[in-house]
N, C-alpha and C. Protein backbone atom coordinates (compact mmCIF):
# COMPACT_ATOMS: atom_id res chain seq x y z
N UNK A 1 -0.55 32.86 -11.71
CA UNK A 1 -1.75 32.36 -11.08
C UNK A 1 -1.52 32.18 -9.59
N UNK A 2 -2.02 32.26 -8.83
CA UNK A 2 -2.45 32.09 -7.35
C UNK A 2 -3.12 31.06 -6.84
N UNK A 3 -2.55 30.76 -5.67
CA UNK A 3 -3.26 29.36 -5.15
C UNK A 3 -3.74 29.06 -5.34
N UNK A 4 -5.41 29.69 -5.25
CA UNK A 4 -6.76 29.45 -5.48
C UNK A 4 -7.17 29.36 -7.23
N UNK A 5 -6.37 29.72 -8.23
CA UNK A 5 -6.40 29.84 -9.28
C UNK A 5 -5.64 28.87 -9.99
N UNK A 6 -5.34 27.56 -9.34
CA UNK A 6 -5.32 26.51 -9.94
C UNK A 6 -6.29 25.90 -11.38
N UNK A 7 -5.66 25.76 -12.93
CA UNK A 7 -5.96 25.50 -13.70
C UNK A 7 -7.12 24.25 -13.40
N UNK A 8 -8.16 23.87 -13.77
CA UNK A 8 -9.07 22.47 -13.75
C UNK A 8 -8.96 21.81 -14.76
N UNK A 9 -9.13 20.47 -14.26
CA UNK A 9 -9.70 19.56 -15.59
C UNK A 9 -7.38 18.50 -15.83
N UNK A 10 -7.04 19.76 -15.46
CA UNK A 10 -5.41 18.82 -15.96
C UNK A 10 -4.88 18.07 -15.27
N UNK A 11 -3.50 18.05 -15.20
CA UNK A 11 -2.62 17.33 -14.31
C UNK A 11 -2.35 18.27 -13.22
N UNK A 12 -2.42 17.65 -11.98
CA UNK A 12 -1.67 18.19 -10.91
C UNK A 12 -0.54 17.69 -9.95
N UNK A 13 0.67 18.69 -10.12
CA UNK A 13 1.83 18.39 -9.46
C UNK A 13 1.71 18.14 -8.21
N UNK A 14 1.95 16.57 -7.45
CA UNK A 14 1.98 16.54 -6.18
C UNK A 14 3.25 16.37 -6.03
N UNK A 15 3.97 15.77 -6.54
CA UNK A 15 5.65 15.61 -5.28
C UNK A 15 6.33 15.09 -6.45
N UNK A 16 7.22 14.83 -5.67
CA UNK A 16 8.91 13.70 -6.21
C UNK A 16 7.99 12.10 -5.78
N UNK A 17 8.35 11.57 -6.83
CA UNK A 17 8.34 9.88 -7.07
C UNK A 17 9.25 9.14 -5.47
N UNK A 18 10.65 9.98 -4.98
CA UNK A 18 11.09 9.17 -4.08
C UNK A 18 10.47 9.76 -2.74
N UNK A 19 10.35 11.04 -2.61
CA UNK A 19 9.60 11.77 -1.86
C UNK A 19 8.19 11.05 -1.14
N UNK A 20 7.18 10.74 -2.25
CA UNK A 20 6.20 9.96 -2.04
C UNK A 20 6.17 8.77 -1.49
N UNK A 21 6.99 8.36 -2.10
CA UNK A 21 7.28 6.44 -1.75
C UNK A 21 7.46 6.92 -0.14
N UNK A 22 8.76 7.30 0.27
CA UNK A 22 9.38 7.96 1.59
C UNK A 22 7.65 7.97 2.29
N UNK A 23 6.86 8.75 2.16
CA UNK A 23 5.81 9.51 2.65
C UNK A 23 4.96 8.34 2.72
N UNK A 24 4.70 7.31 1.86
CA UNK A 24 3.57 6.26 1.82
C UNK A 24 2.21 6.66 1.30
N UNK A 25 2.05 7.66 2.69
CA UNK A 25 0.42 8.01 2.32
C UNK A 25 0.44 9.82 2.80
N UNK A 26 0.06 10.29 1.14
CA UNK A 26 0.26 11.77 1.18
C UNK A 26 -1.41 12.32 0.60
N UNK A 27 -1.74 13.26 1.71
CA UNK A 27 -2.65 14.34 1.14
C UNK A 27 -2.59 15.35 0.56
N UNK A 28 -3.18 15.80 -0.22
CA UNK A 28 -3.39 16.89 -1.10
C UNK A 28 -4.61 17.34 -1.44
N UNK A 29 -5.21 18.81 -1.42
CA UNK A 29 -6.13 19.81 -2.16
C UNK A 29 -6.15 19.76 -3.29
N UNK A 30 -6.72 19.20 -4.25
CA UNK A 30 -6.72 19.96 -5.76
C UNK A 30 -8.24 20.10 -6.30
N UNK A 31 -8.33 21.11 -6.60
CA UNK A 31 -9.67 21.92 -7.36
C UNK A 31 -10.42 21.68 -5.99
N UNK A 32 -10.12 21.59 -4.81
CA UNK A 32 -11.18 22.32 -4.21
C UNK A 32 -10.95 20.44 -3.60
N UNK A 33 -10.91 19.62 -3.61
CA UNK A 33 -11.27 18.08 -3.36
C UNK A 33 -10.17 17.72 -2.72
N UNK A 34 -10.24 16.91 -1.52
CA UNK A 34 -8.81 16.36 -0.59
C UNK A 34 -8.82 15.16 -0.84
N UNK A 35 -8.12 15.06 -1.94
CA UNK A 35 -6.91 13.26 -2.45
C UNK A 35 -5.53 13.08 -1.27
N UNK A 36 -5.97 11.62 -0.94
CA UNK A 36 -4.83 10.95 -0.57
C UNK A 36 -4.27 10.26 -1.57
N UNK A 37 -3.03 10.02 -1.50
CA UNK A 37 -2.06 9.56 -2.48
C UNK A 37 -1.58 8.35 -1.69
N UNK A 38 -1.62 7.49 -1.98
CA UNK A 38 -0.99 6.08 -1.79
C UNK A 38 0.13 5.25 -2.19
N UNK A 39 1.26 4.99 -1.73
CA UNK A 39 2.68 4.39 -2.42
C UNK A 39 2.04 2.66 -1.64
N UNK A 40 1.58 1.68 -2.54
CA UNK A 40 1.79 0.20 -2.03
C UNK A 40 2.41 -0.60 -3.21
N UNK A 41 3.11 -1.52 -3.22
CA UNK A 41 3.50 -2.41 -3.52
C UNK A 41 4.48 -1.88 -4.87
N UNK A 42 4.82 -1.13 -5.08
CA UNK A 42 5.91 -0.42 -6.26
C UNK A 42 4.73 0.70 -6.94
N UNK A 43 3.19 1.04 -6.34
CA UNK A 43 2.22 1.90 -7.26
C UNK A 43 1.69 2.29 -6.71
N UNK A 44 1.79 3.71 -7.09
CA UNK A 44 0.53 4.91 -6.78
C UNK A 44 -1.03 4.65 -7.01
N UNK A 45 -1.59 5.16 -6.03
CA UNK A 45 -3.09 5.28 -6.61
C UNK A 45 -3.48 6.74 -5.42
N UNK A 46 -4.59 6.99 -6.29
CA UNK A 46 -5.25 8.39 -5.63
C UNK A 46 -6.99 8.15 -5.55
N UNK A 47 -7.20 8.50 -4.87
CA UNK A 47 -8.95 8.45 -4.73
C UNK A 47 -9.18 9.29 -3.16
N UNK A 48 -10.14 10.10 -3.25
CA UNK A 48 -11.30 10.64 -2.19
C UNK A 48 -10.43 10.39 -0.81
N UNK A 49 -10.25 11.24 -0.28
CA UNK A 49 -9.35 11.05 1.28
C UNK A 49 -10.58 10.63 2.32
N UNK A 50 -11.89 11.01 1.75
CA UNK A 50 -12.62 10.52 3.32
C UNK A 50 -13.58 9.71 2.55
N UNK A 51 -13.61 8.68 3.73
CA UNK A 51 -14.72 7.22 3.29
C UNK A 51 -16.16 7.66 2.72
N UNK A 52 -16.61 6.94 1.67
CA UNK A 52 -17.83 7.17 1.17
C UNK A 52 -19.17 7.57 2.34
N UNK A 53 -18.50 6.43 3.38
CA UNK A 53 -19.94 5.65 4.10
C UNK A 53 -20.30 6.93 4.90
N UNK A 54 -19.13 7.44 5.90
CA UNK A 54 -19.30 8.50 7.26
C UNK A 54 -18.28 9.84 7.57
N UNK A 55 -17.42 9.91 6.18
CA UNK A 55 -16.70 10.72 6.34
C UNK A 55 -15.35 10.90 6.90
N UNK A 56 -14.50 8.97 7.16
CA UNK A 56 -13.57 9.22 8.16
C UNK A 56 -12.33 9.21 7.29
N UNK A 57 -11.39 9.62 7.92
CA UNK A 57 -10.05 10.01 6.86
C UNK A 57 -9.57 8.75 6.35
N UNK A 58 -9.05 8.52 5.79
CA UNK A 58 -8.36 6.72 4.89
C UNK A 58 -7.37 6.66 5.56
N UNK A 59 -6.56 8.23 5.50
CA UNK A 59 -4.61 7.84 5.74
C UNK A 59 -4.30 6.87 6.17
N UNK A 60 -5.44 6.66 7.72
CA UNK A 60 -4.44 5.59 8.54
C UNK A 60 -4.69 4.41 8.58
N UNK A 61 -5.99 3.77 7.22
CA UNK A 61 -6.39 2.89 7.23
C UNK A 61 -5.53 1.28 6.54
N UNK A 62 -5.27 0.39 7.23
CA UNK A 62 -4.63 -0.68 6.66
C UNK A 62 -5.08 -0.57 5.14
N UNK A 63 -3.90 -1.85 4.79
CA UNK A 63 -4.18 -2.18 3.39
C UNK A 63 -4.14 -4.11 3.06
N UNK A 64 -4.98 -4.13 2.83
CA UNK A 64 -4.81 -5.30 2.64
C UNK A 64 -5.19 -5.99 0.95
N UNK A 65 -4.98 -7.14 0.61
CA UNK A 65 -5.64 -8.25 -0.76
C UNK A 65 -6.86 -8.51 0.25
N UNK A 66 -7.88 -8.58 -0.54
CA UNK A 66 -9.07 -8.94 -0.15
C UNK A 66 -9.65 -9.54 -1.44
N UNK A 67 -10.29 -10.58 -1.76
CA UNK A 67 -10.88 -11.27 -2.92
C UNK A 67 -9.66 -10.99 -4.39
N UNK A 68 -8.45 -10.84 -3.94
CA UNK A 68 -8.04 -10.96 -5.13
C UNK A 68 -7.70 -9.18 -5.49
N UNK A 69 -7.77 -8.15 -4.60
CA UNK A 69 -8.17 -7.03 -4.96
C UNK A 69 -7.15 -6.26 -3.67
N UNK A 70 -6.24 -5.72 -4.07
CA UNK A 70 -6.18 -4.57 -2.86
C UNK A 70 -6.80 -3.18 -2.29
N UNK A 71 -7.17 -3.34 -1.10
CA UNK A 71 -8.27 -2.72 -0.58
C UNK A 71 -7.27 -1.56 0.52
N UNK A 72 -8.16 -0.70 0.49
CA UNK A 72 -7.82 0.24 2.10
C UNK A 72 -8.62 0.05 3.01
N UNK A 73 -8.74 -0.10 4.07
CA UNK A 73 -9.59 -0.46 5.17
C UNK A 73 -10.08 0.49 5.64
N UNK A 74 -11.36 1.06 5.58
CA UNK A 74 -11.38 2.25 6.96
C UNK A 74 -11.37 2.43 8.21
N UNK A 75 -10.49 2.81 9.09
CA UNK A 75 -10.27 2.75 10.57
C UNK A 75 -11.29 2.99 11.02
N UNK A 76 -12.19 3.51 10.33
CA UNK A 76 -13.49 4.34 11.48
C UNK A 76 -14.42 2.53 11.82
N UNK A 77 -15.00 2.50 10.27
CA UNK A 77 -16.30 1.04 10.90
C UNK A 77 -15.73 0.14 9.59
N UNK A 78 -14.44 0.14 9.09
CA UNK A 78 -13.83 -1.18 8.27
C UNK A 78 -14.41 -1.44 7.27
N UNK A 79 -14.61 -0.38 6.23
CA UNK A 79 -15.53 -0.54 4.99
C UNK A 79 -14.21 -1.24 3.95
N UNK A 80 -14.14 -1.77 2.96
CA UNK A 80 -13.16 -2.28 2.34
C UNK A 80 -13.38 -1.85 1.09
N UNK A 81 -12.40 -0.49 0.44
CA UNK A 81 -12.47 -0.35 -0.81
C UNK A 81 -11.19 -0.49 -1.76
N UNK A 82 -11.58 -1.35 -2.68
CA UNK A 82 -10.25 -1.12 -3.73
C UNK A 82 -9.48 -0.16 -4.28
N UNK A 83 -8.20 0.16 -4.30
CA UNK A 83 -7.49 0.97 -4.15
C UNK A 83 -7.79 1.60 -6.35
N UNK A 84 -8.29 0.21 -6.76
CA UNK A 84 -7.35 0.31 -8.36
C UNK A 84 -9.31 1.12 -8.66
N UNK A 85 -10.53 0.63 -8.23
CA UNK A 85 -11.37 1.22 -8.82
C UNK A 85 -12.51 1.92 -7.91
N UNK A 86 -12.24 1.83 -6.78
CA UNK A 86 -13.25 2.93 -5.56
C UNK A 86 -14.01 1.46 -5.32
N UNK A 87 -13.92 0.26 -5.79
CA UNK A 87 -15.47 -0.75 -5.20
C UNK A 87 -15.32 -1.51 -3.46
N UNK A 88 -16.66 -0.98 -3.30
CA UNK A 88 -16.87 -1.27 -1.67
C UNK A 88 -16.78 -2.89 -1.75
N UNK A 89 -15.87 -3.42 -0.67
CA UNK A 89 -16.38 -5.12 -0.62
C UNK A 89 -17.00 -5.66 0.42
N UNK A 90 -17.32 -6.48 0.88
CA UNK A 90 -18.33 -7.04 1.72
C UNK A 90 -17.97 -8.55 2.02
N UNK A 91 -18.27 -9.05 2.81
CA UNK A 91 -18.56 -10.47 2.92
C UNK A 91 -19.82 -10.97 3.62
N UNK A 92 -20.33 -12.40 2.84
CA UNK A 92 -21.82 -12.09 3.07
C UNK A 92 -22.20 -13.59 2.41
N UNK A 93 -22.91 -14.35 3.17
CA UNK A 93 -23.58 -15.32 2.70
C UNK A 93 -24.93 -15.64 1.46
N UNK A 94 -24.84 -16.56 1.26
CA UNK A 94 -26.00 -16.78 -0.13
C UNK A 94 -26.49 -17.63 0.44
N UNK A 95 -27.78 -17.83 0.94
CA UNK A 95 -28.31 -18.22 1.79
C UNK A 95 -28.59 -19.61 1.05
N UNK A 96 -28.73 -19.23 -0.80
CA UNK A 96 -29.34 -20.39 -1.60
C UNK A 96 -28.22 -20.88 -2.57
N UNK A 97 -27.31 -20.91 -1.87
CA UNK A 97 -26.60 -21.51 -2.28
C UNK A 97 -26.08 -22.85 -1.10
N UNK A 98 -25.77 -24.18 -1.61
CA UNK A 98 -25.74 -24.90 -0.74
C UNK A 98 -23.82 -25.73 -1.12
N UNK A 99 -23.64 -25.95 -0.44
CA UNK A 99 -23.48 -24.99 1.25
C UNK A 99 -23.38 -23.57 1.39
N UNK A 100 -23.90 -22.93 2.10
CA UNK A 100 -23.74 -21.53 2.17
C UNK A 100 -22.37 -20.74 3.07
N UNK A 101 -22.11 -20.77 1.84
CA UNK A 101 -20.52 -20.39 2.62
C UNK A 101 -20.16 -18.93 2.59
N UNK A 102 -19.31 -18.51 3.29
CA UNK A 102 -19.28 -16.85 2.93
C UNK A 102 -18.40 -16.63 2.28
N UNK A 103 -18.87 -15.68 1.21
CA UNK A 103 -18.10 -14.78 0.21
C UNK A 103 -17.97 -13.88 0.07
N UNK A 104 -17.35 -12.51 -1.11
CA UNK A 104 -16.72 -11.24 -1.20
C UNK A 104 -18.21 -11.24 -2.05
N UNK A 105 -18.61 -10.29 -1.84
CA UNK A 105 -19.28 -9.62 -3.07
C UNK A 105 -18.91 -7.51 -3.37
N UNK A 106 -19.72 -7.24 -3.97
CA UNK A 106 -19.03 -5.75 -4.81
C UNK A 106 -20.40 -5.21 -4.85
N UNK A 107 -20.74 -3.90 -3.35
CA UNK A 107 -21.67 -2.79 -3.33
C UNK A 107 -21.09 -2.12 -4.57
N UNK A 108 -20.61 -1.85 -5.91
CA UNK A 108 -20.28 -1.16 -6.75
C UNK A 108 -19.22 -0.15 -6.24
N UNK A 109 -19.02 0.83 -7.23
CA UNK A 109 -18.09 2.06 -6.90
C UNK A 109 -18.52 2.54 -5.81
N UNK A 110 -18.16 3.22 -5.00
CA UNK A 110 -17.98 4.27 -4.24
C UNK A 110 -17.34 4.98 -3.45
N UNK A 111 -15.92 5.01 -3.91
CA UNK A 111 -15.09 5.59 -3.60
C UNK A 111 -14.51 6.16 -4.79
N UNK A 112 -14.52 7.64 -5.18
CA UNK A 112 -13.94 8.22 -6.50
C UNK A 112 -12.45 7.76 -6.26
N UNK A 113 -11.84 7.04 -7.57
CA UNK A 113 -10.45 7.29 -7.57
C UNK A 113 -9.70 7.72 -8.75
N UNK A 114 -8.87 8.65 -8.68
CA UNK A 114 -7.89 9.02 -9.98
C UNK A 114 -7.11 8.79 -10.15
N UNK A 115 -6.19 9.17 -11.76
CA UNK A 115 -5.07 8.78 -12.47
C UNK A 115 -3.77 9.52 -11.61
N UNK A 116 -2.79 8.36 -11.44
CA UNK A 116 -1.89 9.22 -11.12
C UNK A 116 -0.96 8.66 -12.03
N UNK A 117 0.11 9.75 -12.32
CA UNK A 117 0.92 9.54 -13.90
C UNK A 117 2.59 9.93 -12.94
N UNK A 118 3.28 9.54 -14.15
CA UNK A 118 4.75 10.11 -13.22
C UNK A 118 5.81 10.58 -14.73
N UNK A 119 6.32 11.66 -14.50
CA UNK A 119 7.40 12.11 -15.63
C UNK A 119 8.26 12.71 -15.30
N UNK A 120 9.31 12.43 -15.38
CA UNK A 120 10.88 12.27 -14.90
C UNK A 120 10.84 12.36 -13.25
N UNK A 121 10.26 11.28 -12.66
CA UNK A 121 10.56 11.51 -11.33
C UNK A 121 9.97 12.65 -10.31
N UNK A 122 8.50 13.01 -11.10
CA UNK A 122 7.71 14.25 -10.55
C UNK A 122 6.44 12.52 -10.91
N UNK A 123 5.51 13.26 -9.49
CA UNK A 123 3.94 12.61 -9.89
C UNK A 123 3.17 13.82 -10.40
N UNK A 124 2.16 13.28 -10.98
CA UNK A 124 0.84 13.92 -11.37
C UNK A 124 -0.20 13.46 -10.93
N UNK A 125 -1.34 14.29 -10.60
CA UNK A 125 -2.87 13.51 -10.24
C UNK A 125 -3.55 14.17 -11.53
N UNK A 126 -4.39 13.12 -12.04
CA UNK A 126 -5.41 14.04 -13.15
C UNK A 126 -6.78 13.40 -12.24
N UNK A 127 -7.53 14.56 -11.88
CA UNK A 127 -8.80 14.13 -11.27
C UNK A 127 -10.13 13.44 -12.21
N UNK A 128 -10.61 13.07 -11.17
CA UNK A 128 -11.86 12.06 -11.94
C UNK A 128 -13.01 12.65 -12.67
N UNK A 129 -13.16 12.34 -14.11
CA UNK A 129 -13.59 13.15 -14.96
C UNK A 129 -15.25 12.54 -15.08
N UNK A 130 -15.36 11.29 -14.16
CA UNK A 130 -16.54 10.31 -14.46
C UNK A 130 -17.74 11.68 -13.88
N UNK A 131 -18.43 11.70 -14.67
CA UNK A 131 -19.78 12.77 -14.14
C UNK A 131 -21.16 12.45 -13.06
N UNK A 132 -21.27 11.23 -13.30
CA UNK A 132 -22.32 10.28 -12.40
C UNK A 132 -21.81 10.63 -11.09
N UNK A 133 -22.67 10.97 -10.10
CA UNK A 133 -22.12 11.21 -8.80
C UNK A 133 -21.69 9.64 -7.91
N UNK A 134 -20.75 10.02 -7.41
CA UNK A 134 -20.23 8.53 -6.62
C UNK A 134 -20.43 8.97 -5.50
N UNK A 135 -20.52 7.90 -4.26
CA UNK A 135 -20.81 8.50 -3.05
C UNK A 135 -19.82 9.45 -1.82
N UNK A 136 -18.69 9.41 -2.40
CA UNK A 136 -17.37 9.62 -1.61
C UNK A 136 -17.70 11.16 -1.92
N UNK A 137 -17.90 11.53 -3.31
CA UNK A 137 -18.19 13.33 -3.61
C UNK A 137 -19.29 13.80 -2.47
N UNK A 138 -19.64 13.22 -1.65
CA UNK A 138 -20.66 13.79 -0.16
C UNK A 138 -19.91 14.76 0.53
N UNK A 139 -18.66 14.21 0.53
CA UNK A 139 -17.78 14.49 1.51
C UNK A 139 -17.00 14.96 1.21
N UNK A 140 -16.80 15.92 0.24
CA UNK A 140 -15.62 16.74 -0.59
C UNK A 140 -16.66 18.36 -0.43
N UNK A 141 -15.39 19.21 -0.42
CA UNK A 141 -16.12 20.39 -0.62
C UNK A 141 -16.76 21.16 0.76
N UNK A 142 -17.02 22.43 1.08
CA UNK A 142 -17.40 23.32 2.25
C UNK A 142 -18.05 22.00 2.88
N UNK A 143 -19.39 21.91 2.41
CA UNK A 143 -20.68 21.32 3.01
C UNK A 143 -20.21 19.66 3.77
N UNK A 144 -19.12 18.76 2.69
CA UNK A 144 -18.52 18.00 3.09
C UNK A 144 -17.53 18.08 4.82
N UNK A 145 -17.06 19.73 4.63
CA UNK A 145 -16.66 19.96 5.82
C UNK A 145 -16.71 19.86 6.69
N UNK A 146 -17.82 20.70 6.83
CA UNK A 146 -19.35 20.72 7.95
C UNK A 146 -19.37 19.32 8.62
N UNK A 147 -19.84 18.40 7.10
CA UNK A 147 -20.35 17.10 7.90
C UNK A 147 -19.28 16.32 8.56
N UNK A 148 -18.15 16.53 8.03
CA UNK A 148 -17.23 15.38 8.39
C UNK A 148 -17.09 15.97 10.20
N UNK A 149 -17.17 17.43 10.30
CA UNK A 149 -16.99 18.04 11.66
C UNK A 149 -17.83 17.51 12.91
N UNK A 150 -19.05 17.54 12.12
CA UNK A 150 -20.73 16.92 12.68
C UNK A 150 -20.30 15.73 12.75
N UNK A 151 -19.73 15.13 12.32
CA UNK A 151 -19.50 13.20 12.22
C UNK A 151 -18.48 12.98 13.47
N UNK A 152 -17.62 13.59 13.86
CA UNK A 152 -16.26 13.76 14.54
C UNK A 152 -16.50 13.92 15.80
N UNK A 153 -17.16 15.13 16.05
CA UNK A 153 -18.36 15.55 17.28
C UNK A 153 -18.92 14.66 17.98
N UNK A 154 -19.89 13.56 16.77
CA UNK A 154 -21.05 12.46 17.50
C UNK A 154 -20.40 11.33 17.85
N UNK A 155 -19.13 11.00 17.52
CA UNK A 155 -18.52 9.70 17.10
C UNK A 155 -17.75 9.61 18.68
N UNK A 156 -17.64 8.53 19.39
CA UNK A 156 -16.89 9.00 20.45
C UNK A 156 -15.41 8.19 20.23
N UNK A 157 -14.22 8.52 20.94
CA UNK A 157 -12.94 8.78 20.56
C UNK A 157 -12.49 7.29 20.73
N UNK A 158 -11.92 6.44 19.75
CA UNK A 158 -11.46 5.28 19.87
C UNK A 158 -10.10 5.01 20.40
């Protein structure tokens, strides 16, 4: 098989277990979709390399606990998504609640993230099989291209 003739639907070989760790934060192509790979705290996780919201890359985005949850930050405008299930977080007052104090709340999923598995010291990614469109799939793929290019263009250089 040939590059482009990557099997779908299975496991895909990204690296060595010490390799990765070494690397922290590794990208990869598979079936056509650009996963970053993440080494924090002794565990992998994989999900969507560019932010749901505008298209900006994760790699270089902090990581932080946020409500109990570890999050990636996006460098571009600081969206906060959990690493373990794609959910956007927020902080945000309840106006009717007294005292109104500010809290975390959860815009739902939107950041696709997948399984990553490990056997004898090799990782695997198995991509996300959920069918409901999430918002991060905007930005995957030719058309995703385009936009993230169009986004890059308008955005001026921080």
């Amino acid at each position: 098989m040939g590059e482009k003739e990557q099997p779908t639907g299975g496991l895909h070989f990204v690296g060595r277990k010490d390799e990765l760790i070494e690397a922290n934060r590794s990208l990869r192509t598979l079936e056509g979709r650009d996963i970053l790979i993440i080494y924090h705290q002794g565990g992998f996780h994989a999900m969507d390399a560019y932010c749901y919201h505008a298209g900006a890359l994760l790699q270089n985005g902090d990581i932080e606990e946020i409500d109990g949850k570890m999050c990636i930050i996006c460098p571009k405008h600081k969206y906060k998504l959990s690493l373990a299930n794609g959910e956007c977080l927020y902080k945000a007052i309840n106006r009717m609640e007294k005292p109104p104090l500010p809290k975390w709340f959860s815009k739902g999923v939107k950041q696709r993230v997948h399984t990553v598995t490990e056997t004898n010291g090799e990782l695997y990614v198995k991509l996300s099989e959920e069918k409901c469109f999430i918002d991060s799939d905007h930005f995957q793929g030719e058309k995703g291209k385009v936009e993230r290019a169009i986004a890059a263009e308008d955005s001026p250089s921080e």
